[in-house]
Structures are given as structure tokens and as C-alpha cells.
C-alpha atoms as a PDB file:
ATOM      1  CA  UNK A   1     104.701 109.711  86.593  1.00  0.00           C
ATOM      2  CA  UNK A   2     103.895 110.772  90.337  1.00  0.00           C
ATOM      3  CA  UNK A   3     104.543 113.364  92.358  1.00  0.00           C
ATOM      4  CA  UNK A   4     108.713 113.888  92.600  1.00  0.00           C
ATOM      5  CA  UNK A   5     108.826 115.084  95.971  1.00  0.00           C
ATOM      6  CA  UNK A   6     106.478 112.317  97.879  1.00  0.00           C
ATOM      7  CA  UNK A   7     109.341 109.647  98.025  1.00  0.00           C
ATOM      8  CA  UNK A   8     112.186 111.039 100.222  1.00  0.00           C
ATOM      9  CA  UNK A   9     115.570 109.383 100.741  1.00  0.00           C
ATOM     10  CA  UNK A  10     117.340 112.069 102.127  1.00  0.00           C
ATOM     11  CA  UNK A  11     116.289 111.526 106.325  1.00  0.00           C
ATOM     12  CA  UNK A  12     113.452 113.038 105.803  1.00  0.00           C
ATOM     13  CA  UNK A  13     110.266 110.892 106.356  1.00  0.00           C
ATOM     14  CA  UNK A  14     108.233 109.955 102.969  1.00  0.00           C
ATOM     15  CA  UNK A  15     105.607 112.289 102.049  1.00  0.00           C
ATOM     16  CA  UNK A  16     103.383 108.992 101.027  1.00  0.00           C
ATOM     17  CA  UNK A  17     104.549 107.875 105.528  1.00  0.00           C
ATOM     18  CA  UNK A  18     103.209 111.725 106.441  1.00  0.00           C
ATOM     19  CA  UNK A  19     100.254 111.630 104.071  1.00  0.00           C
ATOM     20  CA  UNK A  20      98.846 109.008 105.463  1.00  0.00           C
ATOM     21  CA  UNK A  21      99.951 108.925 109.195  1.00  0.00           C
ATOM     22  CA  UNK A  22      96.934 110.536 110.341  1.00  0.00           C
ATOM     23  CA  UNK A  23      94.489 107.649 110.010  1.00  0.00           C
ATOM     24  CA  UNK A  24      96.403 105.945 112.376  1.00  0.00           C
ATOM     25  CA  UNK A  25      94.623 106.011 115.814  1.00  0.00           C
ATOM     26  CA  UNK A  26      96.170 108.536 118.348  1.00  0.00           C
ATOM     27  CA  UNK A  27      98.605 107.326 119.763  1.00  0.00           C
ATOM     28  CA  UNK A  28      98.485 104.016 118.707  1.00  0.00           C
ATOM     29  CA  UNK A  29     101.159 101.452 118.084  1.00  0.00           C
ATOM     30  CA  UNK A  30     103.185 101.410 115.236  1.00  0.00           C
ATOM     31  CA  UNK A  31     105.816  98.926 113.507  1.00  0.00           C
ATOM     32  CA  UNK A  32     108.605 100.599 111.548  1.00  0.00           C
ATOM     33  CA  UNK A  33     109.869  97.515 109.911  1.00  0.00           C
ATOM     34  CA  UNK A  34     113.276  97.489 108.454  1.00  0.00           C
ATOM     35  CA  UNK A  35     113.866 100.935 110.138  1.00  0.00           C
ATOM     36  CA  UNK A  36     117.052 101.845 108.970  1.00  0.00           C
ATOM     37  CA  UNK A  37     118.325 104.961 110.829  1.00  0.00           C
ATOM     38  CA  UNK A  38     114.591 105.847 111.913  1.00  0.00           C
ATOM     39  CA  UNK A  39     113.580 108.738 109.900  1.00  0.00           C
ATOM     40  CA  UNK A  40     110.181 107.875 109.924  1.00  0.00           C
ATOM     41  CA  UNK A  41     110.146 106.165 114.031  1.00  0.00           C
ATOM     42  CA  UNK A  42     111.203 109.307 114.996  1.00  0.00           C
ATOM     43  CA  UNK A  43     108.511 111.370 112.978  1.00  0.00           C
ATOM     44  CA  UNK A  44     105.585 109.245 114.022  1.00  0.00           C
ATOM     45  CA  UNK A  45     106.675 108.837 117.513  1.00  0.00           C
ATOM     46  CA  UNK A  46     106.868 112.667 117.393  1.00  0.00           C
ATOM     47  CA  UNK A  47     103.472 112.585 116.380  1.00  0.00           C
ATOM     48  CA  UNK A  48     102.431 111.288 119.499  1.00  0.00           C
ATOM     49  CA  UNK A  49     102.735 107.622 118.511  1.00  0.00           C
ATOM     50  CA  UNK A  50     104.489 104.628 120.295  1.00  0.00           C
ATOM     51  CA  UNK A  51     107.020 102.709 117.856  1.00  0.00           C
ATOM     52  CA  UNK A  52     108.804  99.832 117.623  1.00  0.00           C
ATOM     53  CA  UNK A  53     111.193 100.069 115.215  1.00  0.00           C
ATOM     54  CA  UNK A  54     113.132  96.706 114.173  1.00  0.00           C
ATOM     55  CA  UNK A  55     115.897  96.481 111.956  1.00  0.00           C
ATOM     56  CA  UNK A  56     118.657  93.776 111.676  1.00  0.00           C
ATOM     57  CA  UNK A  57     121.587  96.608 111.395  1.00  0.00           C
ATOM     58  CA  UNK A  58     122.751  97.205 115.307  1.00  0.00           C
ATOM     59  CA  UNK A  59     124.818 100.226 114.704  1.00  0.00           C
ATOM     60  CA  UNK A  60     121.715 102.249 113.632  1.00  0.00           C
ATOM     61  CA  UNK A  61     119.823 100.735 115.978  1.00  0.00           C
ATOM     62  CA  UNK A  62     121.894 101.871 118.872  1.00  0.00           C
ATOM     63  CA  UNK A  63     122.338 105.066 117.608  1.00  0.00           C
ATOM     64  CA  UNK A  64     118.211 105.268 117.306  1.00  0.00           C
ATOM     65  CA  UNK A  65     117.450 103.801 121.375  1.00  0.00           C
ATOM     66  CA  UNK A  66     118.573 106.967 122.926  1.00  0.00           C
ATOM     67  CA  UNK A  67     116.983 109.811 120.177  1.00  0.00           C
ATOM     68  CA  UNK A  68     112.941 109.724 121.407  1.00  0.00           C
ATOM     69  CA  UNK A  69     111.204 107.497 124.206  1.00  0.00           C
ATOM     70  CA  UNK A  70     108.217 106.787 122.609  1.00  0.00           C
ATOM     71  CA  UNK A  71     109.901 104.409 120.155  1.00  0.00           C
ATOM     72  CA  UNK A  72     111.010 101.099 121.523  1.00  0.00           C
ATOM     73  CA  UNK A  73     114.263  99.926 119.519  1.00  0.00           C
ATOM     74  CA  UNK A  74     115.258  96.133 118.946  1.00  0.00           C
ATOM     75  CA  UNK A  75     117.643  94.660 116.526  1.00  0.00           C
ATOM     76  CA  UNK A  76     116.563  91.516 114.803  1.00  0.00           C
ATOM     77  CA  UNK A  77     116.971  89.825 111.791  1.00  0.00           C
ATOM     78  CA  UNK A  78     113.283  89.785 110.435  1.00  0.00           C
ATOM     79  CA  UNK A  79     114.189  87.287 107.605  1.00  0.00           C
ATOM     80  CA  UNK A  80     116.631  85.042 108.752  1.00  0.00           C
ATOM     81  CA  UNK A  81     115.113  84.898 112.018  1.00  0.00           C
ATOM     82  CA  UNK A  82     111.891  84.086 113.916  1.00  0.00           C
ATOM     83  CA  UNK A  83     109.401  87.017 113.238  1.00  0.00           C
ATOM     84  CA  UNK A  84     109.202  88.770 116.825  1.00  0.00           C
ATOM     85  CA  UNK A  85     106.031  89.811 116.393  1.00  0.00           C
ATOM     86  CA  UNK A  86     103.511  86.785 116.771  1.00  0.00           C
ATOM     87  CA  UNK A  87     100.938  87.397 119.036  1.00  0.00           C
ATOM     88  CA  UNK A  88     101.372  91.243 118.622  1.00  0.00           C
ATOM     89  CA  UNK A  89      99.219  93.480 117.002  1.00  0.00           C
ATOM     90  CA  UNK A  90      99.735  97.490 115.562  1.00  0.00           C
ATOM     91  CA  UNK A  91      97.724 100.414 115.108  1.00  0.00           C
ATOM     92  CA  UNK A  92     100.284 100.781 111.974  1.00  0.00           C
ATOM     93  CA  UNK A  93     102.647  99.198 110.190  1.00  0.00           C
ATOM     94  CA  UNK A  94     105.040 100.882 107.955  1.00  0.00           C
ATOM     95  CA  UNK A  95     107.660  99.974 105.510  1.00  0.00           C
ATOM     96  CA  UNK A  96     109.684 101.939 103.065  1.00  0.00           C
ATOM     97  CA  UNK A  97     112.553 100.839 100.733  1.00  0.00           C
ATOM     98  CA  UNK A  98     112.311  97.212 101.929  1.00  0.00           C
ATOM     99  CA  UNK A  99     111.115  94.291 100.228  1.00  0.00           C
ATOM    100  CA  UNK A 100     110.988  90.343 101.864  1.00  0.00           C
ATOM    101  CA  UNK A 101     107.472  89.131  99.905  1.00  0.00           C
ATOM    102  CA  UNK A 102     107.583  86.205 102.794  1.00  0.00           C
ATOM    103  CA  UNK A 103     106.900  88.687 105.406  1.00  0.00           C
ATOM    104  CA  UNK A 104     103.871  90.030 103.526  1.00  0.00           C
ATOM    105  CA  UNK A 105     101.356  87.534 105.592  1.00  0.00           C
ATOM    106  CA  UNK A 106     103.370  88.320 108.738  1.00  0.00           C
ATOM    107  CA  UNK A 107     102.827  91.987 107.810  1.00  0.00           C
ATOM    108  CA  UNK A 108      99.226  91.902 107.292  1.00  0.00           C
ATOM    109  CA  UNK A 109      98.801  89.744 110.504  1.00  0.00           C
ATOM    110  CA  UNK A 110     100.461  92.189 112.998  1.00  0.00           C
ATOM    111  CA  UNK A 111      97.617  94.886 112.000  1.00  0.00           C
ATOM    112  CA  UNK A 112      94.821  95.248 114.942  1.00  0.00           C
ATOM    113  CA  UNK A 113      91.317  96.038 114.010  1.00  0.00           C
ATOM    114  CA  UNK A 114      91.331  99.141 111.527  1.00  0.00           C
ATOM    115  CA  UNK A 115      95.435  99.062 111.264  1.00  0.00           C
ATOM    116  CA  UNK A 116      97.037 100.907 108.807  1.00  0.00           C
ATOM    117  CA  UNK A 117      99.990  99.600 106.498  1.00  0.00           C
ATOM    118  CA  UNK A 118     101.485 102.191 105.196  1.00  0.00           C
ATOM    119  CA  UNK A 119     104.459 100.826 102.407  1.00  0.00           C
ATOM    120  CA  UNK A 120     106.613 102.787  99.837  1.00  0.00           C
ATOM    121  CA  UNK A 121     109.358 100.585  98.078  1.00  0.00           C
ATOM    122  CA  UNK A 122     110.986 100.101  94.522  1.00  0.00           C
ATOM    123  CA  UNK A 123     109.753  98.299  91.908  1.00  0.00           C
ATOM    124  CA  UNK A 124     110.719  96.765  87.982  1.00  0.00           C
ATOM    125  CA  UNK A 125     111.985  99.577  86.051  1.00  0.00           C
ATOM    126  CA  UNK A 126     114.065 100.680  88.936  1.00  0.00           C
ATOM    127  CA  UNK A 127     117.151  98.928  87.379  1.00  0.00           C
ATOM    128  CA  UNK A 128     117.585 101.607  84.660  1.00  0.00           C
ATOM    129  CA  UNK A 129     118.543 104.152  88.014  1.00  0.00           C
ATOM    130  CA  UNK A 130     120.960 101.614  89.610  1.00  0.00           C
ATOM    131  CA  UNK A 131     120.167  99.910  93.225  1.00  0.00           C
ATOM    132  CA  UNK A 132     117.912  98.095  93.693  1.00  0.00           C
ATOM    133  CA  UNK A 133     118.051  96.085  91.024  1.00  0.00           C
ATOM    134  CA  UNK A 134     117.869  92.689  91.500  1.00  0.00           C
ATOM    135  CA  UNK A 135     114.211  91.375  91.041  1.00  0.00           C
ATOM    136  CA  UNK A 136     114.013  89.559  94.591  1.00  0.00           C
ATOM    137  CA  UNK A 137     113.539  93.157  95.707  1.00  0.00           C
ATOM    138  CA  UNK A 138     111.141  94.963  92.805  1.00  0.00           C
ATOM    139  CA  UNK A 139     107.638  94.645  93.053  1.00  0.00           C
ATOM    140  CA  UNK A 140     106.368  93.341  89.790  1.00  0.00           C
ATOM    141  CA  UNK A 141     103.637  95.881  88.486  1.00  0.00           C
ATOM    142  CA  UNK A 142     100.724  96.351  90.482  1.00  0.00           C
ATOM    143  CA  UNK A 143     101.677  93.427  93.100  1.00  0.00           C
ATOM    144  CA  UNK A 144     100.887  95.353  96.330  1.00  0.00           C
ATOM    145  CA  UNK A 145      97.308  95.884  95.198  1.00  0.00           C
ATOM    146  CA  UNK A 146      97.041  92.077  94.436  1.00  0.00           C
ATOM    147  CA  UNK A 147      98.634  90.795  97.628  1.00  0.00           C
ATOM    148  CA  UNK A 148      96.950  93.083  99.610  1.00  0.00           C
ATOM    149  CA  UNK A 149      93.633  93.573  98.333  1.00  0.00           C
ATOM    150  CA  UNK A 150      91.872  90.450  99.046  1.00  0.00           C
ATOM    151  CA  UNK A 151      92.424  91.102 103.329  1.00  0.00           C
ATOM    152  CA  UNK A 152      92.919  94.636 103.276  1.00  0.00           C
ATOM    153  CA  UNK A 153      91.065  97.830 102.518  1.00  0.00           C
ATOM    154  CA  UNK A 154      92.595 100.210 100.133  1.00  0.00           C
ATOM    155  CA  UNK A 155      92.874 103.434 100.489  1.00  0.00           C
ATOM    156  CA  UNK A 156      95.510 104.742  98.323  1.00  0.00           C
ATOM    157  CA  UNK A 157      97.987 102.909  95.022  1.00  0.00           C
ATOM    158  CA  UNK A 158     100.370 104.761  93.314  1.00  0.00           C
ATOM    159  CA  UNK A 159     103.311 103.352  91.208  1.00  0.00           C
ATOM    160  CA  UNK A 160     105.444 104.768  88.414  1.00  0.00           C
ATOM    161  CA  UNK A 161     108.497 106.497  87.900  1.00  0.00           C
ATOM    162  CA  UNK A 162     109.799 109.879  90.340  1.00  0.00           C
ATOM    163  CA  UNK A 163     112.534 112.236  89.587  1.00  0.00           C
ATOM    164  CA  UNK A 164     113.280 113.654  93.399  1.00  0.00           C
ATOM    165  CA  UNK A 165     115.050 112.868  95.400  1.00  0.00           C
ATOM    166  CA  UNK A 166     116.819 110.638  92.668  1.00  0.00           C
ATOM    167  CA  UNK A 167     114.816 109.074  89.508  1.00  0.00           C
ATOM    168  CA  UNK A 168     113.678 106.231  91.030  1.00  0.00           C
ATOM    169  CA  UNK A 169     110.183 103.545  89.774  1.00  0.00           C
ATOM    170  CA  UNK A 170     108.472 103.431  93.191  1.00  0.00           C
ATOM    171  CA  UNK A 171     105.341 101.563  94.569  1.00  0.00           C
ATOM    172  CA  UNK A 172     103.550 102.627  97.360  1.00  0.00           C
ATOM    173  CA  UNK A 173     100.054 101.742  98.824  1.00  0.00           C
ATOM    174  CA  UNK A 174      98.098 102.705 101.931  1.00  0.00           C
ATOM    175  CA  UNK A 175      95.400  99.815 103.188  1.00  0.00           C
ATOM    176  CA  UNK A 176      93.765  99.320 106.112  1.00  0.00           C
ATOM    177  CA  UNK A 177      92.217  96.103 107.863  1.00  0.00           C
ATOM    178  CA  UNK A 178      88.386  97.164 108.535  1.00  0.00           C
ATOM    179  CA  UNK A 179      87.100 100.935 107.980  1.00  0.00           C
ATOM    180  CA  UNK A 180      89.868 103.836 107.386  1.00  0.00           C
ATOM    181  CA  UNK A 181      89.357 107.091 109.628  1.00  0.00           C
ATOM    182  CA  UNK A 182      88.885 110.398 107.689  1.00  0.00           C
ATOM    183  CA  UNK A 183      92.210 112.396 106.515  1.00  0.00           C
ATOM    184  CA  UNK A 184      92.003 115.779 106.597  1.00  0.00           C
ATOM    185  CA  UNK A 185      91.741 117.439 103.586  1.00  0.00           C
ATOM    186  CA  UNK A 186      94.919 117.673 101.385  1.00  0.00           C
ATOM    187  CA  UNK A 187      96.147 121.179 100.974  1.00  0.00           C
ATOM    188  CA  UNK A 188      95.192 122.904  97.700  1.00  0.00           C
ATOM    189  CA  UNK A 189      97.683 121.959  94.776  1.00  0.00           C
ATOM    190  CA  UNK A 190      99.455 124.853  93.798  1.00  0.00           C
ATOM    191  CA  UNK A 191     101.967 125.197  90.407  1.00  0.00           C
ATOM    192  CA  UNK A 192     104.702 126.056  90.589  1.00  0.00           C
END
């Protein structure tokens, strides 16, 4: 099992998004794909990033535009559509609770020199906790690590089952294309 708390659902950006934010270069460019309402635009642009946050749902990305102006917000329909992003290239990408394994070239492609992708999403098992469930979007065991691996450099895996914010069977995986920067040093672990 890993840590509970580290994948958030509730607004609140992913502990796995925060961990790992800082080897992004400051104040770089960052992709939040499938952004949703823009938990985690709004942290990292808060963090002195610029984001572009893309997601196909208009409402929330309306309701995003107006919220911060370091994140740039444009509806699009990343997999029925043309990818916007050729040519373009990100300090970071990131991606949480979203799965489309065609865009996983796409993904790896819109990362500049010593890009980070930072991606959190469900995987098999989650069916026994309800949505998602169909297998079109669960990673199979250890599939991040094997797409990514070969073009990417990993920093951090983790997959297994969480209890908080709801039980959940999560994937996640940090990787970066040439030479990660130095984190800081995680805080002491402390039981509770």
C-alpha cells in the first residue's frame, strides 16, 4: 500500500503533483493536460509557473480563464481532435486521473530538454472501488515504467492501493527527459 494522503481528489492538488513540482525549472512552462477544474494549474501557476491548462469540458474551463494569469486556458478535445501542441515544448507536463495511452508519445514529445512529467492516474484493481472501471482507462501493472522508461529518466514509481481520500489502486510516476534537478529534502516522517 502507499501513502493514503498523497492522492487527493478533493480540489486539493496531489501530494505526488506538489512532491515533485520543484524540479521543474522556475518558472518554466507547464501542461496541465485534462485539467478538469484546475486544482493543480492554479497551484503550479501559484508557484511561479506559466500553465496551459487544456481540457475538452468548456464550463470548467471558463470558470478557470479568469482565477490566475499565469495560466493560459483553452478548451480542446485532446483525443478526438488534433493534438494542439505540435511544435511546442514544456518545462512540465502533468496529468492526474486521466488516461488516453495514444497520447502517451504526444506526451513525452511536448517535454523540452530536462522536462518533467509528472502523472498520477488509476489503475487494474480500481474496479473493486467503483469508477473508473473500464480497462481502456486502468493502467495494467507497472505500464508507466515500461512506456516511459526507454525515453525518459525516472525519478520516482509508485503503484498500489490508497485509502484517502477514497480507497482507490493508483499509479503514479515522475520522469524526466535528460538530468532531474535536486528536490529538497523530504520532511522527516513522523507517526502518527
Amino acid at each position: 500500500m502507499i501513502p493514503d494522503k498523497a492522492f487527493e481528489m478533493n480540489g486539493n492538488p496531489s501530494r505526488w503533483v506538489r512532491r515533485f513540482a520543484p524540479l521543474i525549472a522556475p518558472g518554466g512552462r507547464v501542461l496541465d493536460l485534462a485539467c478538469g477544474s484546475g486544482r493543480h494549474s492554479l497551484f503550479l501557476a501559484a508557484e511561479g509557473f506559466r500553465v496551459e491548462a487544456v481540457d475538452r469540458d468548456a464550463a470548467a474551463i471558463a470558470a478557470l480563464a479568469p482565477l490566475e494569469p499565469r495560466v493560459s486556458a483553452r478548451v480542446a478535445d485532446i483525443e478526438g481532435g488534433p493534438w494542439p501542441y505540435y511544435g511546442h515544448v514544456f518545462d512540465a507536463v502533468v496529468v492526474t486521473n486521466y488516461l488516453f495511452r495514444p497520447l502517451l508519445p504526444l506526451i513525452m514529445n511536448a517535454l523540452d530538454l530536462n522536462g518533467v512529467l509528472i502523472y498520477e492516474t488509476f489503475m487494474v484493481g480500481n474496479e473493486r472501488f467503483g469508477k473508473p472501471s473500464n480497462p481502456a482507462f486502468l493502467l495494467r501493472q507497472g505500464e508507466l515504467l515500461d512506456v516511459l522508461r526507454p525515453k525518459l529518466n525516472v525519478v520516482a514509481f509508485e503503484q498500489g492501493e490508497v485509502e484517502l481520500p477514497r480507497p482507490a489502486v493508483v499509479q503514479r510516476i515522475c520522469a524526466v527527459r535528460g538530468l532531474p534537478r535536486s528536490l529538497p529534502e523530504p520532511p522527516p516522517f513522523v507517526a502518527a
